[in-house]
PDB file of N, CA and C in Angstrom:
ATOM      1  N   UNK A   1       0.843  -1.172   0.000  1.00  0.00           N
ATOM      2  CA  UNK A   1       0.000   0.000   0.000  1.00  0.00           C
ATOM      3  C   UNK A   1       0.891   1.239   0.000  1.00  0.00           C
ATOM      4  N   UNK A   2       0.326   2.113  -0.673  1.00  0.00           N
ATOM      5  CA  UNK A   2       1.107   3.782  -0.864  1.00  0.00           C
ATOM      6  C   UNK A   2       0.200   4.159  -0.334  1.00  0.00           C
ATOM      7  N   UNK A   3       1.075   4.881   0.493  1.00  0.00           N
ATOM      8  CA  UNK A   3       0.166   6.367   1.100  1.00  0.00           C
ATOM      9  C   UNK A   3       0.506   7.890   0.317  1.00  0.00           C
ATOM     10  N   UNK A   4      -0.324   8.376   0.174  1.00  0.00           N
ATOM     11  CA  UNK A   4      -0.151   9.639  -0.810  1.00  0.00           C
ATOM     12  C   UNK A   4      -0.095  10.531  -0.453  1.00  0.00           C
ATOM     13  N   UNK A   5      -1.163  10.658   0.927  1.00  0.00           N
ATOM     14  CA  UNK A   5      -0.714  12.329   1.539  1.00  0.00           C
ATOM     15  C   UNK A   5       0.356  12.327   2.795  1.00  0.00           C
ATOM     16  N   UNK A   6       1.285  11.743   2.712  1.00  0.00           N
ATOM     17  CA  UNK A   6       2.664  11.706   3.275  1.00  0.00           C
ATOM     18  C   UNK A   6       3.187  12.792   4.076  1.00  0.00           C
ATOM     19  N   UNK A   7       2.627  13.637   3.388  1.00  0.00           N
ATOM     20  CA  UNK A   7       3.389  14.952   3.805  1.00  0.00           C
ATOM     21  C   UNK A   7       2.709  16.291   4.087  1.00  0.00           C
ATOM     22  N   UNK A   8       1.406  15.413   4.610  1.00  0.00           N
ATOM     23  CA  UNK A   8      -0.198  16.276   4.916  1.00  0.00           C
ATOM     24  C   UNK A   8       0.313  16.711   5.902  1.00  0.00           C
ATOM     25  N   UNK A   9      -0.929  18.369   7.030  1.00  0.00           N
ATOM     26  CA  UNK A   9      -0.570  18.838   7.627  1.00  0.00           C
ATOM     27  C   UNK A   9      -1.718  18.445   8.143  1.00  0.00           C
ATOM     28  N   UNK A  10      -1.940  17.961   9.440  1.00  0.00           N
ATOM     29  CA  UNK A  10      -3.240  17.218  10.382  1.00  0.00           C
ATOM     30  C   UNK A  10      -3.571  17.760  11.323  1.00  0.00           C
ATOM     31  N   UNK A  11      -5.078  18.873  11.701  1.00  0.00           N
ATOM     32  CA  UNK A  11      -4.909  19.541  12.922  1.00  0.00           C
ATOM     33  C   UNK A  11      -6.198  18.713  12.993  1.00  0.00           C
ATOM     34  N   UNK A  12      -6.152  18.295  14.689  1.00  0.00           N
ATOM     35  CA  UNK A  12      -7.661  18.118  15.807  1.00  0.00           C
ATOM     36  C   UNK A  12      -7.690  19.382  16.078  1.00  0.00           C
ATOM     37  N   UNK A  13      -9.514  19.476  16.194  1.00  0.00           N
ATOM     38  CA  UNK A  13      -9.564  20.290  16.695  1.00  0.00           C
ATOM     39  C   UNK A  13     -11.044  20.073  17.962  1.00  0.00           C
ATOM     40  N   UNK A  14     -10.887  20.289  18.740  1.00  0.00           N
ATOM     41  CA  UNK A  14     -11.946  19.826  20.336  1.00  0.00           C
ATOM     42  C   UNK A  14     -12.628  21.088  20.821  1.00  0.00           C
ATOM     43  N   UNK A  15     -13.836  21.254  20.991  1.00  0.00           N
ATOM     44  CA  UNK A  15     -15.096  20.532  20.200  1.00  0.00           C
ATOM     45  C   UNK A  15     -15.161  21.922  19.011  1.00  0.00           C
ATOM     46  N   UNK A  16     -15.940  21.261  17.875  1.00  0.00           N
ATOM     47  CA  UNK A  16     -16.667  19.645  17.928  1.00  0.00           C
ATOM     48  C   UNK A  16     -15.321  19.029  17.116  1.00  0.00           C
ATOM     49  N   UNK A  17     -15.760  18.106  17.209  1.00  0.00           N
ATOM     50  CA  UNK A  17     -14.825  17.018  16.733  1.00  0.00           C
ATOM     51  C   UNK A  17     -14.463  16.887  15.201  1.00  0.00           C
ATOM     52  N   UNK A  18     -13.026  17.386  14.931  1.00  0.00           N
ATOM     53  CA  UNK A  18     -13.120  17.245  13.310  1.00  0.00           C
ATOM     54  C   UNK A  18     -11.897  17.458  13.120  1.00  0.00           C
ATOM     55  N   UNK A  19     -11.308  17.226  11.655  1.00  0.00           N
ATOM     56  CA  UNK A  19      -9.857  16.986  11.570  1.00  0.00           C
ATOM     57  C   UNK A  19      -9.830  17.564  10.545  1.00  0.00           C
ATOM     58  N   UNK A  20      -8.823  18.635  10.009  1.00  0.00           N
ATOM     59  CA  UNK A  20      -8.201  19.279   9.137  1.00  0.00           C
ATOM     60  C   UNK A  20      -7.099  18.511   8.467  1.00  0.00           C
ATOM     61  N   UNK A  21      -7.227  18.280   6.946  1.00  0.00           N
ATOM     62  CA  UNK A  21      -5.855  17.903   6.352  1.00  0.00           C
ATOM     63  C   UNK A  21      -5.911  18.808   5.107  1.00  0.00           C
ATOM     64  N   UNK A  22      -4.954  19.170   5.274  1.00  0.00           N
ATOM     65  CA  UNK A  22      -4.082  19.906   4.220  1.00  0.00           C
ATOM     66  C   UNK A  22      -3.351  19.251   3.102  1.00  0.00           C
ATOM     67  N   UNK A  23      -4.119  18.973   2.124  1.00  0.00           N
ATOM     68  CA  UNK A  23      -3.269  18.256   0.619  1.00  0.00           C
ATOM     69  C   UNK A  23      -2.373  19.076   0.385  1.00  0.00           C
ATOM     70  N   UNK A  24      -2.634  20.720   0.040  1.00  0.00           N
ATOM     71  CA  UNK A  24      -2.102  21.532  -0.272  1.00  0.00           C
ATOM     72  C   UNK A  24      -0.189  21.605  -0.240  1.00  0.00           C
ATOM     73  N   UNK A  25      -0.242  20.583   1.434  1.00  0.00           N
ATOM     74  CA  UNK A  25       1.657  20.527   1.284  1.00  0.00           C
ATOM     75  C   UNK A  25       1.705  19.127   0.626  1.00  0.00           C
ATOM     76  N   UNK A  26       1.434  18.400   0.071  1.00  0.00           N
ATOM     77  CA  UNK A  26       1.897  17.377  -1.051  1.00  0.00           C
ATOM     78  C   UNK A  26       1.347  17.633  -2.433  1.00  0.00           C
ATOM     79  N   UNK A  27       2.822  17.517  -3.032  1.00  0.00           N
ATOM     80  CA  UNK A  27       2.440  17.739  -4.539  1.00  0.00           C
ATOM     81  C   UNK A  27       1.411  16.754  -5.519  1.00  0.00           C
ATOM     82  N   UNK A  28       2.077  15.651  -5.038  1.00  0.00           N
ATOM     83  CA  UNK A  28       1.080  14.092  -5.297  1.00  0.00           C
ATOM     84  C   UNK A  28      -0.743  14.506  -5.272  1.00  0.00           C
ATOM     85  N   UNK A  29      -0.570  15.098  -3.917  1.00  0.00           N
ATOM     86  CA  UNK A  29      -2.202  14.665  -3.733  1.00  0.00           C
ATOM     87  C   UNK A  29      -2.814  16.406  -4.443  1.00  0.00           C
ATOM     88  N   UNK A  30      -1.828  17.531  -4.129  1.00  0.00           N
ATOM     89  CA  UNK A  30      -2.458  18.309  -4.996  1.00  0.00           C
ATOM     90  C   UNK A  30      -2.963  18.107  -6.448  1.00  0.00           C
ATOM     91  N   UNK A  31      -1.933  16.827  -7.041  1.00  0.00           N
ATOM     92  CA  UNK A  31      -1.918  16.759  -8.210  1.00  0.00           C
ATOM     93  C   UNK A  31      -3.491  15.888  -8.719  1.00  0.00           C
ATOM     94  N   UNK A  32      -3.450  14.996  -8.033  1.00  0.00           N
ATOM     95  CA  UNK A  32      -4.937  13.546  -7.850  1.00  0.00           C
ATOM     96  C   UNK A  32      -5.745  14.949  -7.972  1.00  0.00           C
ATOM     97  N   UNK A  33      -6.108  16.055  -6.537  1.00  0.00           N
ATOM     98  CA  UNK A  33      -7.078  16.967  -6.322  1.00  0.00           C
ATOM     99  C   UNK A  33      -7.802  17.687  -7.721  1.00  0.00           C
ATOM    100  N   UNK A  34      -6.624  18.230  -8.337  1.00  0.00           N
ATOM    101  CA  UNK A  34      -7.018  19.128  -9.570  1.00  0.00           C
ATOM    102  C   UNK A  34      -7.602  18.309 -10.670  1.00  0.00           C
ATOM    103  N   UNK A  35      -7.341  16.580 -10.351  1.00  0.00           N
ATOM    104  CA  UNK A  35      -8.091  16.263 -12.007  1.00  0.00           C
ATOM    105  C   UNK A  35      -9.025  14.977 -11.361  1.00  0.00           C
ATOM    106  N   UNK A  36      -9.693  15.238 -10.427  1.00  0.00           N
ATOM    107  CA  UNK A  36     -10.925  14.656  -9.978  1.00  0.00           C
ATOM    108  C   UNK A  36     -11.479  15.908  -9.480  1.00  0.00           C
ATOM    109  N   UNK A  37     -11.469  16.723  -9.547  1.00  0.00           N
ATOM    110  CA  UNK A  37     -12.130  18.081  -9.026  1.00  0.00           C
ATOM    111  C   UNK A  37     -13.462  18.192 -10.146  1.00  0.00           C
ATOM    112  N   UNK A  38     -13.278  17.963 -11.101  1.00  0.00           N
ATOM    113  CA  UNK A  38     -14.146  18.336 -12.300  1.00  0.00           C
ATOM    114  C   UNK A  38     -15.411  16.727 -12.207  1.00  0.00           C
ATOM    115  N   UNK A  39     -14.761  15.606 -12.059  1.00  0.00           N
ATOM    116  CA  UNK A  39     -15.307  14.489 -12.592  1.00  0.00           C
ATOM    117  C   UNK A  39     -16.168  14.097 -10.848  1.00  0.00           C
ATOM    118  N   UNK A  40     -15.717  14.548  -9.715  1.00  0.00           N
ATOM    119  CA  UNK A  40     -16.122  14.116  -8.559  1.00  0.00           C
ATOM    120  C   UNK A  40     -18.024  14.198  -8.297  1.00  0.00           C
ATOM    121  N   UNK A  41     -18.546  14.548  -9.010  1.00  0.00           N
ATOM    122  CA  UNK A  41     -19.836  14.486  -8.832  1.00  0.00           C
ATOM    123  C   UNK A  41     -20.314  13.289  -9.070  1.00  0.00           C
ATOM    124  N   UNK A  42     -19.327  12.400  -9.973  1.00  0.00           N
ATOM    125  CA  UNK A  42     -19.776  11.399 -10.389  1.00  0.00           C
ATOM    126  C   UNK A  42     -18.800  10.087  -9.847  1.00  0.00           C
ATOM    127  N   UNK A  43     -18.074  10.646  -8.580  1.00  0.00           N
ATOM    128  CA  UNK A  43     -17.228   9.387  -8.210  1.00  0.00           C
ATOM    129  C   UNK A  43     -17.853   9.144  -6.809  1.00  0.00           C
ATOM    130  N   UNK A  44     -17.894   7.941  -6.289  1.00  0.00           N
ATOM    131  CA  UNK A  44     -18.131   7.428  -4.901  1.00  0.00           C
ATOM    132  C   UNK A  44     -16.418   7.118  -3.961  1.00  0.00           C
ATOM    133  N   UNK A  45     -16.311   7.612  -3.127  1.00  0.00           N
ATOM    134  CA  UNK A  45     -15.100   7.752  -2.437  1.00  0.00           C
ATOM    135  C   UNK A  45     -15.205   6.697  -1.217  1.00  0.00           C
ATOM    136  N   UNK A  46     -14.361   5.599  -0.702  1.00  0.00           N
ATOM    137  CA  UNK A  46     -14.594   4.968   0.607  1.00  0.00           C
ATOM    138  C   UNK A  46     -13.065   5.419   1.624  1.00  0.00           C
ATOM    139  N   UNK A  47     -13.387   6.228   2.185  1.00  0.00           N
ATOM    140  CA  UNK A  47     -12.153   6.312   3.036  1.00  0.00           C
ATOM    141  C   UNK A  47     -12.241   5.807   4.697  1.00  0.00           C
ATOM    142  N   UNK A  48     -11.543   5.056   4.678  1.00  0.00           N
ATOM    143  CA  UNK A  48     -10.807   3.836   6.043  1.00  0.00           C
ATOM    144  C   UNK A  48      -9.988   4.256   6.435  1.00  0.00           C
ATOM    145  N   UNK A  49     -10.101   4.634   8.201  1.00  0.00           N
ATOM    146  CA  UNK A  49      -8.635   5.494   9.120  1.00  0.00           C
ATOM    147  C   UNK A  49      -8.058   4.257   9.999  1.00  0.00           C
ATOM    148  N   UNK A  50      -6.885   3.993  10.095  1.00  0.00           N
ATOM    149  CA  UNK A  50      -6.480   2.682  10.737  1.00  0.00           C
ATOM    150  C   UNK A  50      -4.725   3.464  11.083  1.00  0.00           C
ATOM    151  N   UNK A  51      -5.080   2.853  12.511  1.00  0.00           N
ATOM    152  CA  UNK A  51      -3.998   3.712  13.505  1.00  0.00           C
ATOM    153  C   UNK A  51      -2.605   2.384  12.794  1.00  0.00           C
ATOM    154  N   UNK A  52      -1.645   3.640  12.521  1.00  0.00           N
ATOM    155  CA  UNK A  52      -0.415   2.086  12.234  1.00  0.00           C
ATOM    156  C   UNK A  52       0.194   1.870  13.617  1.00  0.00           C
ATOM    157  N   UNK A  53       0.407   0.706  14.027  1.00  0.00           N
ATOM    158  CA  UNK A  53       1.099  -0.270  15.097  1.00  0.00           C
ATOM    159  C   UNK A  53       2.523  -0.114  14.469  1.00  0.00           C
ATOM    160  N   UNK A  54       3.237  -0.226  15.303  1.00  0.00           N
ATOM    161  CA  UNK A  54       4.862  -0.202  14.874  1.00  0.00           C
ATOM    162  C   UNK A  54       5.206  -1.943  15.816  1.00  0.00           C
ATOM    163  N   UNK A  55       4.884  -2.235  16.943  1.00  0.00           N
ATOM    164  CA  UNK A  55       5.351  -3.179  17.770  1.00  0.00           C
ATOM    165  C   UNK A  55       4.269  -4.409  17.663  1.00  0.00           C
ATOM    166  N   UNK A  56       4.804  -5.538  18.288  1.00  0.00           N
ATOM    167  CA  UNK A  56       4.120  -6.619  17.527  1.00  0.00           C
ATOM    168  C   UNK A  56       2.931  -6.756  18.556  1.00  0.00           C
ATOM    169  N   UNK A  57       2.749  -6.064  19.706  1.00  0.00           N
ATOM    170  CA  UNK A  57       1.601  -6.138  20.833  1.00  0.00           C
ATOM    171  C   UNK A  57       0.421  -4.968  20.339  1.00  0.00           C
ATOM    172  N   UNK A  58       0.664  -4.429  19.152  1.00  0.00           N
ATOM    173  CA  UNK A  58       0.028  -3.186  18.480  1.00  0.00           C
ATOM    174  C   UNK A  58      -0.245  -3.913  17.145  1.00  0.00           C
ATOM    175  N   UNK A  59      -0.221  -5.387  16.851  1.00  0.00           N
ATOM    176  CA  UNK A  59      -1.037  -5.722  15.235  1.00  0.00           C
ATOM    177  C   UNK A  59      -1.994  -6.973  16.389  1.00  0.00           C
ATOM    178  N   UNK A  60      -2.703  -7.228  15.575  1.00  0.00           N
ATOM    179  CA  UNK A  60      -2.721  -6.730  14.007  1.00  0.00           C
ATOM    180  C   UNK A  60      -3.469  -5.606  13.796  1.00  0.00           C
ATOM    181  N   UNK A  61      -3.409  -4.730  13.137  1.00  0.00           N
ATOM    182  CA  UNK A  61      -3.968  -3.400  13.202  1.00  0.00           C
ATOM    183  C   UNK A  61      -5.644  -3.410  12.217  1.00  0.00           C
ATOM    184  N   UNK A  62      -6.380  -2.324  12.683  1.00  0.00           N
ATOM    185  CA  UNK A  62      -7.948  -2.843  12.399  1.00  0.00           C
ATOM    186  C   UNK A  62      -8.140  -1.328  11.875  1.00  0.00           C
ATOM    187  N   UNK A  63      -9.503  -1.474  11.099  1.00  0.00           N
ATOM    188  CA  UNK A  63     -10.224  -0.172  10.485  1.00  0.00           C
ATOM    189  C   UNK A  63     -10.508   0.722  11.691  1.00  0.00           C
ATOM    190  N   UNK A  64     -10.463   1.726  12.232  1.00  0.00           N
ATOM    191  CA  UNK A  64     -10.942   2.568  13.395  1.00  0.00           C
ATOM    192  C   UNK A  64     -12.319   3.271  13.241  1.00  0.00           C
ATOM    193  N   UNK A  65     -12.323   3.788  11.659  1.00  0.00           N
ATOM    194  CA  UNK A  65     -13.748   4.222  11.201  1.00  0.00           C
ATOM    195  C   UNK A  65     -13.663   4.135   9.711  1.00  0.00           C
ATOM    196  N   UNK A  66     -14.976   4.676   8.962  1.00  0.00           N
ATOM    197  CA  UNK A  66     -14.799   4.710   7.573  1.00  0.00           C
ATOM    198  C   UNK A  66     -16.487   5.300   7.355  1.00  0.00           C
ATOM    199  N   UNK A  67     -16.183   6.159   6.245  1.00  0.00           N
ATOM    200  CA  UNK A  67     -17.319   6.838   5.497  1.00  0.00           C
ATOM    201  C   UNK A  67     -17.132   6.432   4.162  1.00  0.00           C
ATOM    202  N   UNK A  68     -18.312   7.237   3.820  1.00  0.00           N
ATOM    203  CA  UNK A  68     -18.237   7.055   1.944  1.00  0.00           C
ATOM    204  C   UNK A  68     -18.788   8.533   1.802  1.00  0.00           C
ATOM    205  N   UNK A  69     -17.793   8.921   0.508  1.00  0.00           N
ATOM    206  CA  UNK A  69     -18.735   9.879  -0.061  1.00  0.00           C
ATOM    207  C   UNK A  69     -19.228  10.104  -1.159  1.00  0.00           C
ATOM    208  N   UNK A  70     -20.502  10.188  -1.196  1.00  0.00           N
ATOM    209  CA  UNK A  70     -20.937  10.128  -2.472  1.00  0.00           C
ATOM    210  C   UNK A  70     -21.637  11.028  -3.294  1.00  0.00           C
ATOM    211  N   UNK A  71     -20.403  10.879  -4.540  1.00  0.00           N
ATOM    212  CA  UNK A  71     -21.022  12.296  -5.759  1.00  0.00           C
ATOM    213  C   UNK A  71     -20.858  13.720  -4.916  1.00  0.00           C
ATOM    214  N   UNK A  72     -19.572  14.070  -4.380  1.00  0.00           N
ATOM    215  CA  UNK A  72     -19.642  14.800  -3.391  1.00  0.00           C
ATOM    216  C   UNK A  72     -19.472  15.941  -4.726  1.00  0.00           C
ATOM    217  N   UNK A  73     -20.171  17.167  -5.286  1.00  0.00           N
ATOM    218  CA  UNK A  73     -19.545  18.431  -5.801  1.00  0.00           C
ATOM    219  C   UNK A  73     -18.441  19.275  -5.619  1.00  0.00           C
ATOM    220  N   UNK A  74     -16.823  18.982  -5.082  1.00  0.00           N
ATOM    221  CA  UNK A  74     -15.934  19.526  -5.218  1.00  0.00           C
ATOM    222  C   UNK A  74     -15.685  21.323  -5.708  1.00  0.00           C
ATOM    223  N   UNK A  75     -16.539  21.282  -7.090  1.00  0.00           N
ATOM    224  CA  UNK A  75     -16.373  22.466  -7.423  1.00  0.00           C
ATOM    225  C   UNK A  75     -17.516  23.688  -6.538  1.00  0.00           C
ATOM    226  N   UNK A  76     -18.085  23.096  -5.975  1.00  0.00           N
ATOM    227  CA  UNK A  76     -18.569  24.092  -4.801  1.00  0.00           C
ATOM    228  C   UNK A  76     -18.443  24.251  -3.878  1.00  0.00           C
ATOM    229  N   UNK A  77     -17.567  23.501  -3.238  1.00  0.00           N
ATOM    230  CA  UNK A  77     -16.850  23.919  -1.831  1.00  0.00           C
ATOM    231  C   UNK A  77     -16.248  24.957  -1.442  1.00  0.00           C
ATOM    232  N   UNK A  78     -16.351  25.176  -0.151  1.00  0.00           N
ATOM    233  CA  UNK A  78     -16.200  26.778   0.344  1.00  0.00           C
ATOM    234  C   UNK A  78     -14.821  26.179   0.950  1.00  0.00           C
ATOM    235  N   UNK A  79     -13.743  27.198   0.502  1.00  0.00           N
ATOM    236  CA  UNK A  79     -12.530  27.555   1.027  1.00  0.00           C
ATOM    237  C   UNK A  79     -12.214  27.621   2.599  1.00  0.00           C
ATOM    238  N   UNK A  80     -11.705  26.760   3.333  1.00  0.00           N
ATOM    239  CA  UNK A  80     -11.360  26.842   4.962  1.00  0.00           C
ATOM    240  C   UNK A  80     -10.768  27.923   5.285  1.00  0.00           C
TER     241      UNK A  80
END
């Protein structure tokens, strides 16, 4: 498995509960962003968060949560 946003910038923020990532610092995922930006109305997305274990009392490692999004409009999203 590749991970793509490698070099994302990740803020929590308490309350309410929600997480900021920043594609913007990887070139990779800026790059994916700009040419599904146009076609995303018509894509279904499944994204799965799974904490990585480094030590062998930390696997086998499991899904933590997961959404879908679907046909999300990209080109109307409001700027953070």
């Amino acid at each position: 498995m590749h991970h793509i946003l490698t070099q994302t910038l990740i803020r929590l923020h308490h309350p309410p509960h929600s997480v900021c990532i920043d594609v913007s610092s990887s070139s990779i995922a800026t790059g994916i962003l700009s040419m599904v930006r146009g076609v995303s109305k018509s894509m279904v997305v499944d994204l799965g968060v799974c904490v990585q274990g480094d030590k062998e009392d930390e696997l086998p490692e499991v899904i933590l949560c997961q959404t879908r999004f679907n046909r999300v409009d990209l080109e109307s999203a409001v700027p953070v």
